[in-house]
Structure formats: structure tokens, C-alpha cells
C-alpha atoms as a PDB file:
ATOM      1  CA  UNK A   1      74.128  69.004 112.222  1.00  0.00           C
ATOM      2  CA  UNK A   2      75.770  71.821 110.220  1.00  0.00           C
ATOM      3  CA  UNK A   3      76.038  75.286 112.287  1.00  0.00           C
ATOM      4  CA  UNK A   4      75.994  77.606 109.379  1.00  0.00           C
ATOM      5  CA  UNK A   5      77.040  81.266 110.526  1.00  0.00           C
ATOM      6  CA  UNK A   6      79.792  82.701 113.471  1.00  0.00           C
ATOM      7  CA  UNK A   7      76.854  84.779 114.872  1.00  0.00           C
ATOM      8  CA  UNK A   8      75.087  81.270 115.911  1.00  0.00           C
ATOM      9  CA  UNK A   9      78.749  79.661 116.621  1.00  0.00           C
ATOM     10  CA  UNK A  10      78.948  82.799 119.245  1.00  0.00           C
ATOM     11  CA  UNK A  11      75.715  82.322 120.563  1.00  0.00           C
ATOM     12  CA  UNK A  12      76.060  78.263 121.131  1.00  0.00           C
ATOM     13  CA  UNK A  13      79.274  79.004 122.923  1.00  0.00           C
ATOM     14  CA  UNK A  14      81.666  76.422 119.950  1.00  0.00           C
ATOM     15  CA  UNK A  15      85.262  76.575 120.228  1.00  0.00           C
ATOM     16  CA  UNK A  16      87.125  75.549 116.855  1.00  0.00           C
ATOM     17  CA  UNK A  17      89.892  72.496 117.100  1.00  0.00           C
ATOM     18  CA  UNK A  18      92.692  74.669 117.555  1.00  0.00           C
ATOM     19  CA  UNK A  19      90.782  76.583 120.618  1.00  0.00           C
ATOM     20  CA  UNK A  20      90.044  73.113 122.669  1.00  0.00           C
ATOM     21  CA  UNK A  21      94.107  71.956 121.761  1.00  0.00           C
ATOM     22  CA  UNK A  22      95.428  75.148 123.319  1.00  0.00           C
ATOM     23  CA  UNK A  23      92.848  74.499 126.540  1.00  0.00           C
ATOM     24  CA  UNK A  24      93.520  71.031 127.047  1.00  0.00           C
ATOM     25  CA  UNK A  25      97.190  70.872 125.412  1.00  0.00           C
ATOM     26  CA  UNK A  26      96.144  67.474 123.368  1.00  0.00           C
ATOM     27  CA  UNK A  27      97.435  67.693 119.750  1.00  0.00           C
ATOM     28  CA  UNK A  28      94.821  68.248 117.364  1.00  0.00           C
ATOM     29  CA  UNK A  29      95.956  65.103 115.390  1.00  0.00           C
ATOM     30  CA  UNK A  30      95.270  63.145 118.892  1.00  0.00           C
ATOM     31  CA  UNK A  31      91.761  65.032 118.970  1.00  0.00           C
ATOM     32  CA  UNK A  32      90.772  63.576 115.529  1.00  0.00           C
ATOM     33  CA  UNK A  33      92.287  60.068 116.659  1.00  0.00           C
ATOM     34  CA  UNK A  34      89.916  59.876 119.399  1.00  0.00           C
ATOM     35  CA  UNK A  35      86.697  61.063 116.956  1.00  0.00           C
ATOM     36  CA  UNK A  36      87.898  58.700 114.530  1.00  0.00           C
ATOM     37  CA  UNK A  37      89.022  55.252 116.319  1.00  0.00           C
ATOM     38  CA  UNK A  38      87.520  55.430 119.403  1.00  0.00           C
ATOM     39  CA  UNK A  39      84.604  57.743 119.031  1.00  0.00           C
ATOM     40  CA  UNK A  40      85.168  59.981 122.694  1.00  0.00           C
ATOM     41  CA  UNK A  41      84.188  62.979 120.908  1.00  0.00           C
ATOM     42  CA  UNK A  42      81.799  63.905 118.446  1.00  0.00           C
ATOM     43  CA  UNK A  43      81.988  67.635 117.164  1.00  0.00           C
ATOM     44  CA  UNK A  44      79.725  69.513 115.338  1.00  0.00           C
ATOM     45  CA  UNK A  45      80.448  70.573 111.924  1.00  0.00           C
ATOM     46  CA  UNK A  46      80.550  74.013 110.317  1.00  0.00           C
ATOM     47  CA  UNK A  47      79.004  74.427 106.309  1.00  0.00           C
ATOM     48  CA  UNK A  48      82.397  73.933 105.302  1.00  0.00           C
ATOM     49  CA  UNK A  49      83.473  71.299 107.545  1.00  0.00           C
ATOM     50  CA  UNK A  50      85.292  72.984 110.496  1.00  0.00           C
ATOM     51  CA  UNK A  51      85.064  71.014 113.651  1.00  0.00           C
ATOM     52  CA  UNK A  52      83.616  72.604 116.865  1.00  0.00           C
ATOM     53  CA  UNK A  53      83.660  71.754 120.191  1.00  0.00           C
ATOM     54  CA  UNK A  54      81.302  72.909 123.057  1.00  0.00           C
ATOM     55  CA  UNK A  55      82.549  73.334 126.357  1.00  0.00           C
ATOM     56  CA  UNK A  56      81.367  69.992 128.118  1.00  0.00           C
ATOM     57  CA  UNK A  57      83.785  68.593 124.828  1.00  0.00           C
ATOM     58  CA  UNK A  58      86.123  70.453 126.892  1.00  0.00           C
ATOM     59  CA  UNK A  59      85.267  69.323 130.022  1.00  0.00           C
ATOM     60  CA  UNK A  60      85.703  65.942 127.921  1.00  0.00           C
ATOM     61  CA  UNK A  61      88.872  65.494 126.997  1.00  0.00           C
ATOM     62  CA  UNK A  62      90.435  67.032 130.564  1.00  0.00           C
ATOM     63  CA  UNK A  63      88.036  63.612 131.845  1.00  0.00           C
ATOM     64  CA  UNK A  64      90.303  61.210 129.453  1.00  0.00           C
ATOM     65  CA  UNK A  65      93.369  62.819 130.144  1.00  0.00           C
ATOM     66  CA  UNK A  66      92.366  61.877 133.953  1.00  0.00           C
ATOM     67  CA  UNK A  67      91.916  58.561 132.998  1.00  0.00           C
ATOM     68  CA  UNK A  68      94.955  58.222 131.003  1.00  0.00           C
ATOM     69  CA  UNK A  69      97.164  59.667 133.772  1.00  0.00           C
ATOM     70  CA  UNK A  70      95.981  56.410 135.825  1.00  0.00           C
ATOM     71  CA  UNK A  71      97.465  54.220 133.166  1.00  0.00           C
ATOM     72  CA  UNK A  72      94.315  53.262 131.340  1.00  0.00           C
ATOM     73  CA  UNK A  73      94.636  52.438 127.516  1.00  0.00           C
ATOM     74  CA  UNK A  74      92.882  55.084 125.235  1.00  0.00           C
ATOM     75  CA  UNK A  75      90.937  52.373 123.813  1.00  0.00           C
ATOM     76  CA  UNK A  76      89.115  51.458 127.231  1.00  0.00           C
ATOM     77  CA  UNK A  77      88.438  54.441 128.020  1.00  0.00           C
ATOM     78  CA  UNK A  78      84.489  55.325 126.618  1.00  0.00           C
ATOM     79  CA  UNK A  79      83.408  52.535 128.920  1.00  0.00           C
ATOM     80  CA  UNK A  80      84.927  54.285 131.552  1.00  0.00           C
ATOM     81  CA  UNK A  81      83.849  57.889 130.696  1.00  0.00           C
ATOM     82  CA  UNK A  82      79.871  56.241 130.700  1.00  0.00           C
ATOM     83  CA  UNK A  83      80.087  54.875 134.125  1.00  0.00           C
ATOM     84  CA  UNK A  84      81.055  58.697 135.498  1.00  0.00           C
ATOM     85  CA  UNK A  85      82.995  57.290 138.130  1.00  0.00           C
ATOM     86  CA  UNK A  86      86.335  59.235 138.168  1.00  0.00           C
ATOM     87  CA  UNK A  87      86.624  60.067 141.685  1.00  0.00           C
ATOM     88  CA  UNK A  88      85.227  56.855 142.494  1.00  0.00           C
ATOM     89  CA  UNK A  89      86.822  54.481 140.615  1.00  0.00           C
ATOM     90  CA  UNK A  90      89.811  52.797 143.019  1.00  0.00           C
ATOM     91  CA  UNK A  91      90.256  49.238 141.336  1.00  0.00           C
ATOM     92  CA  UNK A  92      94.247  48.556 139.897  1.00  0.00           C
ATOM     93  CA  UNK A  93      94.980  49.358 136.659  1.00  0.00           C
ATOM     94  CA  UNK A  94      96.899  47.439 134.439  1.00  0.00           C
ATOM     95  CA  UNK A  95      99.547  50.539 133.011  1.00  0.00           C
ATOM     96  CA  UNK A  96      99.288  51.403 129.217  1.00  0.00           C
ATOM     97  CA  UNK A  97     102.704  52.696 129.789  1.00  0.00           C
ATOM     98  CA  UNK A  98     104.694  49.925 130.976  1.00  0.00           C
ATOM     99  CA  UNK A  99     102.903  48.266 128.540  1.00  0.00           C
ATOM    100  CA  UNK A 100     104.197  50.667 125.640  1.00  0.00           C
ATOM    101  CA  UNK A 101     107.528  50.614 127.101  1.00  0.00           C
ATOM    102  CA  UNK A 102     107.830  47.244 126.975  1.00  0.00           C
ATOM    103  CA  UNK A 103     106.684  47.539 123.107  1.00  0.00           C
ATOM    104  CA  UNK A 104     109.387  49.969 122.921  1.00  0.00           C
ATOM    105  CA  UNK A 105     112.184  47.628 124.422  1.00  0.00           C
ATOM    106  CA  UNK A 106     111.777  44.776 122.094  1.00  0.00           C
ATOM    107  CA  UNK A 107     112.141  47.037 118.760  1.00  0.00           C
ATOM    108  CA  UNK A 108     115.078  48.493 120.699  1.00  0.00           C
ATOM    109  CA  UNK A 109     116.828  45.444 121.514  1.00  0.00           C
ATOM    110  CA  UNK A 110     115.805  44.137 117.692  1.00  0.00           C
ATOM    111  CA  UNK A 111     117.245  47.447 116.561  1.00  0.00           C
ATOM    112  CA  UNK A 112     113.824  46.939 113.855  1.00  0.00           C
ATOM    113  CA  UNK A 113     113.746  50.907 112.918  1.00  0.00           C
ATOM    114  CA  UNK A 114     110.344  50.837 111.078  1.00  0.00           C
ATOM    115  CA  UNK A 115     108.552  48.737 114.038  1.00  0.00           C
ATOM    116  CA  UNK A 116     109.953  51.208 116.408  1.00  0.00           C
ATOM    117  CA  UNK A 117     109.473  54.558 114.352  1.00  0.00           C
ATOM    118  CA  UNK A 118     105.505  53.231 113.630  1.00  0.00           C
ATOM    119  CA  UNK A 119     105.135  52.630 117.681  1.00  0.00           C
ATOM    120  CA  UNK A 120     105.977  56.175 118.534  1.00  0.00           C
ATOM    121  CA  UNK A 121     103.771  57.586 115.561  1.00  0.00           C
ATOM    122  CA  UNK A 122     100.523  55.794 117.172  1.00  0.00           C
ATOM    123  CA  UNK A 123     101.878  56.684 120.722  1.00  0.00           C
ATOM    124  CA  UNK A 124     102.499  60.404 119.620  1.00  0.00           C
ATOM    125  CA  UNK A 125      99.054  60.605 117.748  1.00  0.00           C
ATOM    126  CA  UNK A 126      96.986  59.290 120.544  1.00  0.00           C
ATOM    127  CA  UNK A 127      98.080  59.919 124.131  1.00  0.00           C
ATOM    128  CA  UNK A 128      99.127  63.765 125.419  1.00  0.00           C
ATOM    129  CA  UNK A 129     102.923  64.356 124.186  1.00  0.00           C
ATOM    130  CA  UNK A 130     103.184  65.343 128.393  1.00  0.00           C
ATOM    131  CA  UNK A 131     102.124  62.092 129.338  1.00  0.00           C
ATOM    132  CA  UNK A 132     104.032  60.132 126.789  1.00  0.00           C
ATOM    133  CA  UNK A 133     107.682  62.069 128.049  1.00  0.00           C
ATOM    134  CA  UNK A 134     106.728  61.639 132.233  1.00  0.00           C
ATOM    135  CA  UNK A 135     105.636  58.253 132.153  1.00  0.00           C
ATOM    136  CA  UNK A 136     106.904  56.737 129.653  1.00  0.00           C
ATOM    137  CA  UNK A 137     110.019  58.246 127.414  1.00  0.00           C
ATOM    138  CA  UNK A 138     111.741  60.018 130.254  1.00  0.00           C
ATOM    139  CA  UNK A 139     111.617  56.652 132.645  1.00  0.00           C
ATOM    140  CA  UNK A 140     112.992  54.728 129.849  1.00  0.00           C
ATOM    141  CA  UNK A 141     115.955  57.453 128.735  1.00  0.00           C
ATOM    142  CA  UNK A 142     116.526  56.589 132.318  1.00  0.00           C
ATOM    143  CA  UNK A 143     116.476  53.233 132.029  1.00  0.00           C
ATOM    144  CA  UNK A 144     119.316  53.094 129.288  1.00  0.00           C
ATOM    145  CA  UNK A 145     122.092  54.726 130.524  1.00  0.00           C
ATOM    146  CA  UNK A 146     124.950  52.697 130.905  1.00  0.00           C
ATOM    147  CA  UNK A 147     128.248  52.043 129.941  1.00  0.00           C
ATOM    148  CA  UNK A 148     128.187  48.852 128.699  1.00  0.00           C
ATOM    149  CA  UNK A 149     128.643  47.875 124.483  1.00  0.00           C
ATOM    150  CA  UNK A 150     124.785  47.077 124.187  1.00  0.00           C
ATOM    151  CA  UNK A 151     123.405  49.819 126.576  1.00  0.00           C
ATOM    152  CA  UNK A 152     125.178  52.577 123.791  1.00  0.00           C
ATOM    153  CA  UNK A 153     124.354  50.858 121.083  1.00  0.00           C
ATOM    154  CA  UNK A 154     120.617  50.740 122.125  1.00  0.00           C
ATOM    155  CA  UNK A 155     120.455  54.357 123.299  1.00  0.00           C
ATOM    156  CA  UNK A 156     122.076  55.734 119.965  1.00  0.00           C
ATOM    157  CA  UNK A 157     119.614  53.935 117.851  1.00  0.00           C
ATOM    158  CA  UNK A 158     116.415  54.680 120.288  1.00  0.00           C
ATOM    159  CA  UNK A 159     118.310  58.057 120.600  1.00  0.00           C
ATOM    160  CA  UNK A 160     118.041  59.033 116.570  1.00  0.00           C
ATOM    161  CA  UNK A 161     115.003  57.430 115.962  1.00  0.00           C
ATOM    162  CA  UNK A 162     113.052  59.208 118.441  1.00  0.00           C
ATOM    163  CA  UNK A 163     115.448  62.727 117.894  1.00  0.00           C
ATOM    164  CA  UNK A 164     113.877  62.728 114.402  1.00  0.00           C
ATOM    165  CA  UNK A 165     110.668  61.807 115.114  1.00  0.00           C
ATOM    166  CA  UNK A 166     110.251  65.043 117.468  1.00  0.00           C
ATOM    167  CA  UNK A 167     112.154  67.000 115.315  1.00  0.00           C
ATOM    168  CA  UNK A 168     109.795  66.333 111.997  1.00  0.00           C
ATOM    169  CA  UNK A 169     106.798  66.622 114.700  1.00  0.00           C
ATOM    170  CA  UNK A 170     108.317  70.218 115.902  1.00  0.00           C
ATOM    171  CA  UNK A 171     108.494  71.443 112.011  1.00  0.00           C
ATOM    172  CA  UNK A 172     104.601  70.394 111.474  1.00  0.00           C
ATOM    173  CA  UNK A 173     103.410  71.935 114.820  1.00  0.00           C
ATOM    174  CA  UNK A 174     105.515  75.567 114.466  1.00  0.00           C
ATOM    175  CA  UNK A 175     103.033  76.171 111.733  1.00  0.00           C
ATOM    176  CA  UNK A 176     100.454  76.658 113.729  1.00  0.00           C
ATOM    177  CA  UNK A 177     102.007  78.227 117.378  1.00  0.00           C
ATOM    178  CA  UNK A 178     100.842  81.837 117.386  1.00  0.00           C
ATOM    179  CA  UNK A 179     100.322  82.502 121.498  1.00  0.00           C
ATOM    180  CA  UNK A 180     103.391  83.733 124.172  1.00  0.00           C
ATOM    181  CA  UNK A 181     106.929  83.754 122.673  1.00  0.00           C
ATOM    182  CA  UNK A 182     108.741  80.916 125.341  1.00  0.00           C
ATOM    183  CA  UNK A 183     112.341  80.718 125.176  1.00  0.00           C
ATOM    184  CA  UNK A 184     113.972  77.165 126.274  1.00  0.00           C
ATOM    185  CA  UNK A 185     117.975  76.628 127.170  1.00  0.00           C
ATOM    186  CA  UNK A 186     119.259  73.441 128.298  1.00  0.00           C
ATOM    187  CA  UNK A 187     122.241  74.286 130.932  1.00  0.00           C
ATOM    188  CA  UNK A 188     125.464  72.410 131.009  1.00  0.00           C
ATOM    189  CA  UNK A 189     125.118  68.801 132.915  1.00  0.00           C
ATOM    190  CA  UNK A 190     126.642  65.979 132.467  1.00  0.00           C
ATOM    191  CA  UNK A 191     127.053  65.105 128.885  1.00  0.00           C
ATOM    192  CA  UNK A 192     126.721  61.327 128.968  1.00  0.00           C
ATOM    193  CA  UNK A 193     123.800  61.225 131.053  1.00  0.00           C
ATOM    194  CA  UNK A 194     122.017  64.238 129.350  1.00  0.00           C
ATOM    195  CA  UNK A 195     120.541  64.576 126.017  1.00  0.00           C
ATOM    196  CA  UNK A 196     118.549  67.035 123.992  1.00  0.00           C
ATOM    197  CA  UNK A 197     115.579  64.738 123.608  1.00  0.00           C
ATOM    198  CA  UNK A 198     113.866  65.693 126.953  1.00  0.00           C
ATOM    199  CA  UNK A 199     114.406  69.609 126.050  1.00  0.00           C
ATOM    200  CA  UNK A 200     112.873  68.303 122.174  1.00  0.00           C
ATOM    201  CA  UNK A 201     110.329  67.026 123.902  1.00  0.00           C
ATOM    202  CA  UNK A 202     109.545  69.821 126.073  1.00  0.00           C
ATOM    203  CA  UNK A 203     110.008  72.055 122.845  1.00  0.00           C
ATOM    204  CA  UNK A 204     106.943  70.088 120.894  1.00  0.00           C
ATOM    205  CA  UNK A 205     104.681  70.283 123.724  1.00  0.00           C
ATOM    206  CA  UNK A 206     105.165  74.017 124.199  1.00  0.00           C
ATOM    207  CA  UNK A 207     104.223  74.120 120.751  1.00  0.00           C
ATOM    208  CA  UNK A 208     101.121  71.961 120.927  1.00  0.00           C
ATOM    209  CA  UNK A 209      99.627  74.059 123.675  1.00  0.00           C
ATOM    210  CA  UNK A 210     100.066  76.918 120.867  1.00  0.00           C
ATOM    211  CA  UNK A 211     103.079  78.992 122.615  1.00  0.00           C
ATOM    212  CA  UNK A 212     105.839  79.885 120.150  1.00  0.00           C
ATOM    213  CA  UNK A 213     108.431  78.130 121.733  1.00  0.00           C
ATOM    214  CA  UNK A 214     112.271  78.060 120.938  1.00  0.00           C
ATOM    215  CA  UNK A 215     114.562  75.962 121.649  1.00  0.00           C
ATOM    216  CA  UNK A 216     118.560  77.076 121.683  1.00  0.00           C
ATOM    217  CA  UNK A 217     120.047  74.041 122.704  1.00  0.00           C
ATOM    218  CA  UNK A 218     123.195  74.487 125.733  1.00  0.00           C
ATOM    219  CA  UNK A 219     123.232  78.091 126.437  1.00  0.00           C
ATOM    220  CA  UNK A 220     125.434  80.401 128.948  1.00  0.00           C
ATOM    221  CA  UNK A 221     122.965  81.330 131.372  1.00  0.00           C
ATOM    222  CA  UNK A 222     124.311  85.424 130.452  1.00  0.00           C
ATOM    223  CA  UNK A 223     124.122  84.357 126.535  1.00  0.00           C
ATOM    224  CA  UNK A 224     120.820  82.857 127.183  1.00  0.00           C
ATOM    225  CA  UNK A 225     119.154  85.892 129.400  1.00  0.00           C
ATOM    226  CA  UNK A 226     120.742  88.302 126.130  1.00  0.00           C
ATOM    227  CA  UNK A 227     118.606  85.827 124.239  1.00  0.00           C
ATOM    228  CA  UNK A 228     115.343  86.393 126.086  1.00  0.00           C
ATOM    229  CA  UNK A 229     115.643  90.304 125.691  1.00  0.00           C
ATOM    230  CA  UNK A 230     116.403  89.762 121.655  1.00  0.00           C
ATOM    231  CA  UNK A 231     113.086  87.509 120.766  1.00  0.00           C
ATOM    232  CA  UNK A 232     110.938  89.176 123.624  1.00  0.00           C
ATOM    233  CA  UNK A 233     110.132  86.046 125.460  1.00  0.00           C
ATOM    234  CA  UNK A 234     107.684  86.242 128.102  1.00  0.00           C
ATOM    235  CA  UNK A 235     108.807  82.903 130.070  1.00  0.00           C
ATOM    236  CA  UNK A 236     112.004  80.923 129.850  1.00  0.00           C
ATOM    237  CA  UNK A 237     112.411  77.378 130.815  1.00  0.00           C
ATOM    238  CA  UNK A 238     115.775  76.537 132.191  1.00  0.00           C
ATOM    239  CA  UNK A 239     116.448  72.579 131.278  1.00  0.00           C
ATOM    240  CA  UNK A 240     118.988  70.302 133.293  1.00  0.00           C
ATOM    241  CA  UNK A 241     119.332  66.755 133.679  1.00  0.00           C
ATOM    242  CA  UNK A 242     122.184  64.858 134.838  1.00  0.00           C
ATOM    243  CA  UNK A 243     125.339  66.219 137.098  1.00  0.00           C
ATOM    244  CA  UNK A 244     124.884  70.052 137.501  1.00  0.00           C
ATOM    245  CA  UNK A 245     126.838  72.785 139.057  1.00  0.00           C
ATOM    246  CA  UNK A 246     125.526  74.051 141.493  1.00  0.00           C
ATOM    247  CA  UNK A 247     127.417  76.933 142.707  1.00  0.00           C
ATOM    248  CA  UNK A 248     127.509  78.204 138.964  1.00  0.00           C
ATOM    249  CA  UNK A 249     123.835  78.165 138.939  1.00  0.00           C
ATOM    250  CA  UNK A 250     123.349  80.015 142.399  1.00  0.00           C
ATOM    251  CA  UNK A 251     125.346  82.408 141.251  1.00  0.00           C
ATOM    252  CA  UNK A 252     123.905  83.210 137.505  1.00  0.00           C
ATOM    253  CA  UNK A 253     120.492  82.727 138.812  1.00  0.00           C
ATOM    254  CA  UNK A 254     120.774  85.379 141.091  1.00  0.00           C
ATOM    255  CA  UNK A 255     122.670  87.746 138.650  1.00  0.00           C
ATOM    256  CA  UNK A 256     119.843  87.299 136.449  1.00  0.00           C
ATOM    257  CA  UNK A 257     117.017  87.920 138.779  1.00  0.00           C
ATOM    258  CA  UNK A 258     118.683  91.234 139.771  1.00  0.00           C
ATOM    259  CA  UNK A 259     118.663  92.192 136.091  1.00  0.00           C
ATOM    260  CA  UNK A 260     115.572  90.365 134.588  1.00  0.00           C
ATOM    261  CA  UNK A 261     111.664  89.963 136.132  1.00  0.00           C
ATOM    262  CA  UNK A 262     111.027  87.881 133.689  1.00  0.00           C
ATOM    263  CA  UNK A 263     109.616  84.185 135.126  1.00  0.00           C
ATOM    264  CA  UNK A 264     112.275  80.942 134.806  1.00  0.00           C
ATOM    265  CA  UNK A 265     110.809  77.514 134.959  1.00  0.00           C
ATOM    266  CA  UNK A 266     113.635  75.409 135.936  1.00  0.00           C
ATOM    267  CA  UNK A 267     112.789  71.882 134.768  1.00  0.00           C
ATOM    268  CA  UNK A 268     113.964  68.417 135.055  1.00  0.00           C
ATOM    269  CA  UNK A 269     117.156  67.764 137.637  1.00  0.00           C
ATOM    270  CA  UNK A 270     117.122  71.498 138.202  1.00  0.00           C
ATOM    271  CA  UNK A 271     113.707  71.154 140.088  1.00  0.00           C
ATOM    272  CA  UNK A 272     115.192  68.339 142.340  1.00  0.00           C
ATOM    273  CA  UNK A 273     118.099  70.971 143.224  1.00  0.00           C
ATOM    274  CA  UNK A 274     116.498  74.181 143.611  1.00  0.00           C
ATOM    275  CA  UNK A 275     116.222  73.450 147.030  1.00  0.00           C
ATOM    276  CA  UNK A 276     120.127  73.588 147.639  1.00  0.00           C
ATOM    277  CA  UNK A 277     120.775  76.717 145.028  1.00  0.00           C
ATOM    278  CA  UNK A 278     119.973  78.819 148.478  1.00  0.00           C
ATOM    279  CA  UNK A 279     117.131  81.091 146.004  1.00  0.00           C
ATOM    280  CA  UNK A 280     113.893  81.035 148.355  1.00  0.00           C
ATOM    281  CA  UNK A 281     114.081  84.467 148.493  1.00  0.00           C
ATOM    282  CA  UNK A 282     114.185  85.122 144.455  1.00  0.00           C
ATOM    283  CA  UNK A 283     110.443  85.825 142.971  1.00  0.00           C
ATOM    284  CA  UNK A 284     109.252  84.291 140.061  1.00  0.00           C
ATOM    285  CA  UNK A 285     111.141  80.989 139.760  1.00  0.00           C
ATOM    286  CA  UNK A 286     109.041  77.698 139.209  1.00  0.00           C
ATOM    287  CA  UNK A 287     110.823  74.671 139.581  1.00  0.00           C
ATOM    288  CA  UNK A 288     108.796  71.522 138.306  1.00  0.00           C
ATOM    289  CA  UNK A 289     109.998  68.170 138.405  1.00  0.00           C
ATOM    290  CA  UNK A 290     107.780  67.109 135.580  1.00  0.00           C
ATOM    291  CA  UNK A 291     106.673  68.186 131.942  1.00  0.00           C
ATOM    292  CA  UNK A 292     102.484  68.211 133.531  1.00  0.00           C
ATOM    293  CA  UNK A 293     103.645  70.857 136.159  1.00  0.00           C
ATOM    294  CA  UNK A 294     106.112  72.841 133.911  1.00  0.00           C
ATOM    295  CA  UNK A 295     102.973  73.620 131.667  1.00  0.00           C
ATOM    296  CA  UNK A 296     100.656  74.184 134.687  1.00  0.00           C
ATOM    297  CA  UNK A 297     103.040  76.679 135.993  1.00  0.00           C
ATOM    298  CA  UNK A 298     103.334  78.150 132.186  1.00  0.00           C
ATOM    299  CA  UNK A 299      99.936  78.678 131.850  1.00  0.00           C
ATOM    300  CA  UNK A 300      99.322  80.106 134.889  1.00  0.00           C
ATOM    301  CA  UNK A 301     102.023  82.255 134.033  1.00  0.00           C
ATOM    302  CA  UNK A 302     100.488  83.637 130.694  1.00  0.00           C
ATOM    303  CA  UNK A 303      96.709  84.147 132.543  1.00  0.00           C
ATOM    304  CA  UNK A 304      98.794  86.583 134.933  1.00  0.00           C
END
């Protein structure tokens, strides 16, 4: 069926693509994946061809992302979805994600580029980009730090592959951003553990849930909040993984607060350590430990 005119789209209550992406903060390529492969949604269709969604579509896809937080595979989940069991269902799951990682190891330790870059292309096109960095890329960053010949080795190739990946995926997306300006810094840590990849990754999803997110890489905390004031962000998300200071942190944190209002996610490591910065008292800091809450607490943010 064809809905012809935007007074009858208005009156049935259909939200284009782009409308259920920024809701549900699943790519619009992943949207089409599921229509197309797997058949979980089935829009309706403008004269011209637009897709729209109603809102039990919405209701939808927050159901599959449900399901895909408990490990199932995208391609079992329909079945699933049918029996409308979600808060009933309790049997083990076998995890998609170690699953993928494992997938992931073996063109790692073949260093076969194409294998590997053609894995994270299907990953990336049909599972949350949230999802893919909390369960499964950030775990296995983890997983290859080392000092050893082979661990570097692996983690520059996986390191490049998947850098360019994101940043190819980042140039596509900005295209389309047009909601809050978000600024993201990655503070000092320590520089073998930590990587820009997580902070690319963070970047890309910002810009999937429409926000016009920018990334400036490993900022001064005072460089950064001059930053904030110069592209009018409304949020910024402060990014640390590894070995942090501390006292450093306490200190600019604080600084800033007295000088700024505006809201600072503090994401990754720095979540784990808010606790010790001594900065209970300071309003409007968010720290979230993973890339589901830092989104949760930025769209919360933007509804205020």
C-alpha cells in the first residue's frame, strides 16, 4: 500500500526512516537489513518510495534490540518476536557475540584483511553500532593488549582495519546528523593501553542517533571547555580509558563546573573513577561505564 499525501501520513501517525533511526539509534542501513534479509519490519511506502514506519514499528525494533542485548543472533530473532515472550523468556542463550568475536580472532591471527574488513561490514550493517562496541569490540580491544611480538602485531592490524572502517562509516553518516551539536575529547591516559577507536566509535554512534557530533581527539580539559563555547555544544563527552590522573581531573573538573553549566558525560575508565575524583557535589556530570548508558543519559539530556 502506497500512502499518497503528508496530510494522510499526519493523520496515520508514519514516521519516515530517518525519524525511527534517531528514536531507536539503529542505523538506517541496519533498518533496511532487517526489511530485506530477515523480514522484522515491513514499512509502508510513500508514491515515491519513501519508507514509513508506524509507531508499533517503533515499538518493534526497541523489541529486537532487547533480544539482541541477550546475545541472540539477528537471524533468530522473528521466531522470537512471534512467541511475545520477552519478559518471559529465561532459557540460555548461545551469545552472537562471542560468537562474532571468535570470527574476529581467526582473521586477526590470519592477518586475512578482506575476511576481516567484510566481517565488520555485516556486523556494522546489522546489529546497533552500541551493542557491537560494549559487547563485543571494546571486550576484545581489551583482550589484546599486551606486550608481547604477536599481541602488537595483531592489535596494529585489527587496530587500522577497524580505525578505517569507522572512519569511512563517520564520513557517510555526518551527511545526515542535523540534531544537538555534541562535542567529544578523549583526556590523556595511558597511551599504550588507550586508543582512539573507542572515542571513533562513540563518535559514529552519536552520529547515527542524528546528533552532530565532533570528535577532537586528546584535548586539555581548558582547550577543550574553549572548544565547547566556540562550536556551541550543548553536551560534551569526556573519554578516558587506561591509567588516568586523577588529581588533574579533580581539579579541571571542578574549574570547569565553576565556569561552565554545560552537562559532561564522562565515559569509559572515567566512569569507573568518578567515584574517587571527590565531585558528588558538582551538578550535571553523568558518568556511564558503557556506550548504551552514555546515550541514555544524552538523550535524556537533549529532552531537558
Amino acid at each position: 500500500m502506497a500512502i499518497e499525501s503528508s496530510t494522510e501520513i499526519m493523520a496515520a501517525d508514519w514516521v519516515p526512516i530517518r525519524e525511527i533511526s534517531r528514536v531507536t539509534g539503529v542505523n538506517t542501513v541496519t533498518l533496511r537489513a532487517w526489511e530485506r534479509r530477515y523480514g522484522l519490519l515491513i514499512p509502508q511506502r510513500t508514491s515515491k518510495g519513501h519508507r514509513l514506519y508506524s509507531r508499533d514499528d517503533i515499538r518493534r525494533v526497541k523489541d529486537i534490540q532487547i533480544w539482541l542485548a541477550r546475545g541472540v543472533a539477528i537471524s533468530k530473532v522473528k521466531s522470537l518476536l512471534a512467541e511475545k515472550m520477552i519478559d518471559e523468556f529465561t532459557d540460555e542463550i548461545d551469545s552472537v557475540w562471542k560468537s562474532l568475536a571468535t570470527q574476529i580472532h581467526e582473521h586477526i591471527n590470519a592477518f586475512h584483511r578482506s575476511r576481516l574488513e567484510n566481517l565488520l561490514a555485516d556486523i556494522f550493517s546489522l546489529y546497533p553500532v552500541e551493542m557491537v562496541a560494549d559487547y563485543l569490540l571494546v571486550p576484545l580491544l581489551g583482550r589484546l593488549q599486551g606486550d608481547a611480538i604477536g599481541y602488537i602485531a595483531k592489535r596494529a592490524f585489527f587496530t587500522a582495519v577497524l580505525q578505517e572502517h569507522l572512519q569511512a562509516a563517520i564520513y557517510r553518516q555526518r551527511q545526515s546528523a542535523q540534531g544537538e551539536k555534541i562535542l567529544l575529547v578523549s583526556v590523556p591516559g595511558n597511551p599504550v593501553y588507550s586508543s582512539n577507536l573507542e572515542s571513533l566509535l562513540m563518535n559514529y554512534s552519536c552520529l547515527v542517533h542524528q546528533y552532530q557530533a565532533e570528535y577532537a581527539g586528546h584535548l586539555d580539559l581548558k582547550v577543550a571547555q574553549l572548544l565547547v563555547e566556540a562550536l556551541q555544544a550543548k553536551i560534551i563527552v569526556l573519554i578516558g580509558y587506561g591509567a588516568l590522573n586523577t588529581g588533574e581531573l579533580q581539579l579541571h573538573l571542578k574549574s570547569w563546573r565553576e565556569k561552565s553549566a554545560i552537562p559532561i558525560v564522562l565515559a569509559g575508565d572515567l566512569a569507573w573513577v568518578y567515584p574517587v575524583l571527590d565531585l558528588n557535589e558538582v551538578e550535571a556530570m553523568y558518568p556511564c561505564a558503557t556506550m548504551q548508558q552514555v546515550h541514555a543519559a544524552i538523550n535524556q539530556l537533549v529532552k531537558e
